[in-house]
N, C-alpha and C. Protein backbone atom coordinates (compact mmCIF):
# COMPACT_ATOMS: atom_id res chain seq x y z
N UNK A 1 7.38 -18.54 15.69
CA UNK A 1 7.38 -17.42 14.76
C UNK A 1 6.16 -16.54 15.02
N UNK A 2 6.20 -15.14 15.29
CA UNK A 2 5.22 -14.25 15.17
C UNK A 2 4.56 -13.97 14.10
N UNK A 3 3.69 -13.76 13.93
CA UNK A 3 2.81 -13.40 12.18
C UNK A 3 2.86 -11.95 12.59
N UNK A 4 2.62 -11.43 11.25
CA UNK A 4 2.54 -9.80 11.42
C UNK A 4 1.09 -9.26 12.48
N UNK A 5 -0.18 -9.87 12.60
CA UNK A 5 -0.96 -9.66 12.99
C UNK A 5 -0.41 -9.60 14.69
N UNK A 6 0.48 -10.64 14.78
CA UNK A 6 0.75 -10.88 16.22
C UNK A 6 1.55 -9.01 16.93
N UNK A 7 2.41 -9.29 16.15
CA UNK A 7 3.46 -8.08 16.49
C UNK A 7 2.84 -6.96 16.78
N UNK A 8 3.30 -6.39 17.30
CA UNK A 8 2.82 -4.67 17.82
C UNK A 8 2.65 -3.71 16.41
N UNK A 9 4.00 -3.85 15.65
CA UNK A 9 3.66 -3.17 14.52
C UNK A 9 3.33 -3.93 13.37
N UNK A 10 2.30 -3.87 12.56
CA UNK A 10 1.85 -4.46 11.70
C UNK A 10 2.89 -3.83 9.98
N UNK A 11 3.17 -4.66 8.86
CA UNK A 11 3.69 -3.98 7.58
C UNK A 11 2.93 -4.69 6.45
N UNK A 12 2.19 -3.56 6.34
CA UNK A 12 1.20 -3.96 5.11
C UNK A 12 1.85 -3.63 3.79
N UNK A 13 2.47 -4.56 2.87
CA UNK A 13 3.04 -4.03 1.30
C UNK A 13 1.60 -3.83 0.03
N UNK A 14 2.15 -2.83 -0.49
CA UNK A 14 1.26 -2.10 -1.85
C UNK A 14 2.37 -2.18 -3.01
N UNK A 15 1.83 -3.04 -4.37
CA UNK A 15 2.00 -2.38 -5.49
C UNK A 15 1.57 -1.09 -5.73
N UNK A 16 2.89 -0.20 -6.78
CA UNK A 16 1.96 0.66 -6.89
C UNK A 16 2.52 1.45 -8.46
N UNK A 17 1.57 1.55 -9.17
CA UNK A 17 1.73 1.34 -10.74
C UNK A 17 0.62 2.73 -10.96
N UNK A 18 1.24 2.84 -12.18
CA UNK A 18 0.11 4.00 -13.08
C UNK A 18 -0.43 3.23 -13.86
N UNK A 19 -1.72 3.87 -14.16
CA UNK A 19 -2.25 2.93 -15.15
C UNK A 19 -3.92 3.82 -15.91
N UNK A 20 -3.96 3.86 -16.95
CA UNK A 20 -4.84 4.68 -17.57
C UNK A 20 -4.74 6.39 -17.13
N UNK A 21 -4.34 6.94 -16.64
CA UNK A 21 -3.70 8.48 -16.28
C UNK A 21 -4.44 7.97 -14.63
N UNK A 22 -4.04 6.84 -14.17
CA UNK A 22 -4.59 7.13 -12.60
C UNK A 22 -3.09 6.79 -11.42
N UNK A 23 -3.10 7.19 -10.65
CA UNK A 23 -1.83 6.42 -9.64
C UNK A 23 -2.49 4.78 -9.21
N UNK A 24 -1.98 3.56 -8.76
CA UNK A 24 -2.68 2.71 -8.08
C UNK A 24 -2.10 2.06 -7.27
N UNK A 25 -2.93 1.58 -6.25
CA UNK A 25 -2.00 0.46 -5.22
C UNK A 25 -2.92 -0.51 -4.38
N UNK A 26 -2.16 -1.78 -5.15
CA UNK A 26 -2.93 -3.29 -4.72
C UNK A 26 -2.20 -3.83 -3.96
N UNK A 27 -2.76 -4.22 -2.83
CA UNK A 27 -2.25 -4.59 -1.47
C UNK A 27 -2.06 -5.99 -2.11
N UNK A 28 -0.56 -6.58 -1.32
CA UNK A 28 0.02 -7.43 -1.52
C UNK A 28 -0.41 -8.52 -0.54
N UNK A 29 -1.14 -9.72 -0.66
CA UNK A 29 -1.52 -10.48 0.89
C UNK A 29 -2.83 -9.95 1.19
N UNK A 30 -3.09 -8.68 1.28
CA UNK A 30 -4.51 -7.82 1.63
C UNK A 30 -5.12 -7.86 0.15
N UNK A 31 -6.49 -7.70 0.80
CA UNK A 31 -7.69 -7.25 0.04
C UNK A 31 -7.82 -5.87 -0.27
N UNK A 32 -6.96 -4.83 -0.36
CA UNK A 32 -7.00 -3.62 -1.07
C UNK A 32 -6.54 -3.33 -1.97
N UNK A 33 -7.76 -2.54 -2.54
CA UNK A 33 -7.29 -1.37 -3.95
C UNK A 33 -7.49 0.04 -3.49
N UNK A 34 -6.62 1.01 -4.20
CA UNK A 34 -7.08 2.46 -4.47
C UNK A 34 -6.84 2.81 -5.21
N UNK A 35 -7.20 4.25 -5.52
CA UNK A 35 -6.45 4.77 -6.45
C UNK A 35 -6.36 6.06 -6.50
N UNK A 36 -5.52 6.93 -6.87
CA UNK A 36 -6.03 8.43 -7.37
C UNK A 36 -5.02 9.39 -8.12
N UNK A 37 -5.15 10.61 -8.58
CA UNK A 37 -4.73 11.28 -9.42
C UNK A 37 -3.53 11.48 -9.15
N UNK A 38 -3.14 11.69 -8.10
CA UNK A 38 -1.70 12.21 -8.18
C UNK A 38 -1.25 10.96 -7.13
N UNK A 39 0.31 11.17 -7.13
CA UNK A 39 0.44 10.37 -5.94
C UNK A 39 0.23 10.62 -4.43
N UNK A 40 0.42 12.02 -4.04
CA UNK A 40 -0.40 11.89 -3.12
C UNK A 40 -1.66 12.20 -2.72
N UNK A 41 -2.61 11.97 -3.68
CA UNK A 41 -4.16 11.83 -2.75
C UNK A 41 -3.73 10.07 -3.82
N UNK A 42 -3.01 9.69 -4.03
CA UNK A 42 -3.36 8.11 -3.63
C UNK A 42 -2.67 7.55 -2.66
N UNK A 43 -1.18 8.69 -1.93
CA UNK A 43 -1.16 8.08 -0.33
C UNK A 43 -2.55 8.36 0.82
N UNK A 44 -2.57 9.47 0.31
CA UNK A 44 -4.02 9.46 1.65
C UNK A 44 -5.03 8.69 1.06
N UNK A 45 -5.40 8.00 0.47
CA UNK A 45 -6.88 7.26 -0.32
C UNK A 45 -6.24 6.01 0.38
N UNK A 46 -4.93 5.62 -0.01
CA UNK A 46 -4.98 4.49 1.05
C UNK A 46 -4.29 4.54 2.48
N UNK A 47 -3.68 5.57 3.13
CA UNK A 47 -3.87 5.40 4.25
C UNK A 47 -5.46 5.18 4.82
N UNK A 48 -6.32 6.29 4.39
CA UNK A 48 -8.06 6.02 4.53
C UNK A 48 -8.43 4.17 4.09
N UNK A 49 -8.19 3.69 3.33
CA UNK A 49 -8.02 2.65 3.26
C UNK A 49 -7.83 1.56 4.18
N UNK A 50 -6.40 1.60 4.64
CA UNK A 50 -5.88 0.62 5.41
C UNK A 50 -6.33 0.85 6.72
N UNK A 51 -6.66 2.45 7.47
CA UNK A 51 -7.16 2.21 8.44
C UNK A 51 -8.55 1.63 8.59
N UNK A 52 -9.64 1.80 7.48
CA UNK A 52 -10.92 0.88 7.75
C UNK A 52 -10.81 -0.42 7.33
N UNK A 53 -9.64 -0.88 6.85
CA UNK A 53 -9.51 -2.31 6.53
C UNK A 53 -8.97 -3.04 8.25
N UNK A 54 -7.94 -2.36 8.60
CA UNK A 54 -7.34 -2.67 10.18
C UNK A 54 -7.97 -1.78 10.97
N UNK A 55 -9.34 -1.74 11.27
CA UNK A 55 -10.05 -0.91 12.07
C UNK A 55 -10.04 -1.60 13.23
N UNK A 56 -10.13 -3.03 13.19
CA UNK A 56 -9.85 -3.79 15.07
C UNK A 56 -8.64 -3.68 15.38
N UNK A 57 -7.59 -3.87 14.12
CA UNK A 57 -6.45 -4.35 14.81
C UNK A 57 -5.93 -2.51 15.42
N UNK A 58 -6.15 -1.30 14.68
CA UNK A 58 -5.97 0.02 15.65
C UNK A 58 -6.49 0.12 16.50
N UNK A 59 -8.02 -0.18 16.83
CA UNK A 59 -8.82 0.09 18.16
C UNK A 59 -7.96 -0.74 19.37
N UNK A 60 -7.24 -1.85 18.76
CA UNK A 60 -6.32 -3.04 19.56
C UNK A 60 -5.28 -2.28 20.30
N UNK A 61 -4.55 -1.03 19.72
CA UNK A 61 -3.44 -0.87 19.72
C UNK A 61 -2.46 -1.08 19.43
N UNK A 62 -2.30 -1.58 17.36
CA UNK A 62 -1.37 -2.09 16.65
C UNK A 62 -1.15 -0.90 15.56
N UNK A 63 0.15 -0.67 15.81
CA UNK A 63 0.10 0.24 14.57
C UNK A 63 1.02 -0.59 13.25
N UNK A 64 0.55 0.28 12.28
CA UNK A 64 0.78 0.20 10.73
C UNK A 64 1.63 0.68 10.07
N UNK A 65 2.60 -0.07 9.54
CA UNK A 65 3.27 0.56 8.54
C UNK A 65 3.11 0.54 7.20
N UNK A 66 2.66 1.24 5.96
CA UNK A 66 2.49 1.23 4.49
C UNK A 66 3.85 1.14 3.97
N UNK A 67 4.16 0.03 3.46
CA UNK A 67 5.33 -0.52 2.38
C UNK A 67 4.97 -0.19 1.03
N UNK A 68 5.28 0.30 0.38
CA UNK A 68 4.98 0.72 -1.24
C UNK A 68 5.65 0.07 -2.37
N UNK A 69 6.06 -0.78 -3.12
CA UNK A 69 6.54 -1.12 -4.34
C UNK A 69 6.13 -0.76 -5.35
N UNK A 70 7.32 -0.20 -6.08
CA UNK A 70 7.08 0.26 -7.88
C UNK A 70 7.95 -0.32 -8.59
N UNK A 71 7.28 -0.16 -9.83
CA UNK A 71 8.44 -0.54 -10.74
C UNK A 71 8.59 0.46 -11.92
N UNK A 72 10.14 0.66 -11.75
CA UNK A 72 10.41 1.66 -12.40
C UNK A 72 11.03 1.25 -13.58
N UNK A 73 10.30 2.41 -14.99
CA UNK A 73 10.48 1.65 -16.27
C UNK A 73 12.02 2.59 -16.82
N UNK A 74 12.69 1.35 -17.51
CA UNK A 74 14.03 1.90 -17.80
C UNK A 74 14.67 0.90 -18.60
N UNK A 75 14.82 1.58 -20.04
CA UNK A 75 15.07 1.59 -21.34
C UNK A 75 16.26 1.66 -21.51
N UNK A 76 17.34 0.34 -22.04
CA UNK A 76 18.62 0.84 -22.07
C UNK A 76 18.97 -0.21 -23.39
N UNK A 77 19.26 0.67 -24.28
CA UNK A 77 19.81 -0.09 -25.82
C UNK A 77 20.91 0.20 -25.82
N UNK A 78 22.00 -0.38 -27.00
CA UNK A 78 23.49 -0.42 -27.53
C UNK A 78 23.30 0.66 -28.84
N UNK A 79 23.83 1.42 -28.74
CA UNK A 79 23.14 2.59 -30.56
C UNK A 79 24.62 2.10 -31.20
């Protein structure tokens, strides 16, 4: 079995939740957090992120894919 580290392309998964008026995303398996105002300067906060977290494994020649998970809230009663 290959580990993700092994493979050419690496898939890093993120929760990614609102929380106090901020966007966020906690790496799943990884040691990252970010966060930011909208959703996207919290995709670029963690692309900036993940590349200084996998800074050997790019200099290596492995690229990255960002997986994102949400959970979406949804309210359904009988009236």
């Amino acid at each position: 079995m290959i580990s993700y580290l092994e493979a050419k392309t690496m898939l890093v998964k993120f929760e990614v939740y609102k929380d106090d008026g901020f966007w966020c995303a906690r790496g799943i398996g990884v040691d990252i957090f970010t966060q930011g105002k909208t959703l996207d300067e919290l995709m670029e906060n963690l692309k900036e992120a993940v590349e200084l977290h996998f800074e050997d494994q790019l200099h290596a020649g492995k690229e990255i894919r960002i997986l994102t998970l949400s959970e979406i809230d949804c309210l359904i009663s009988r009236s």
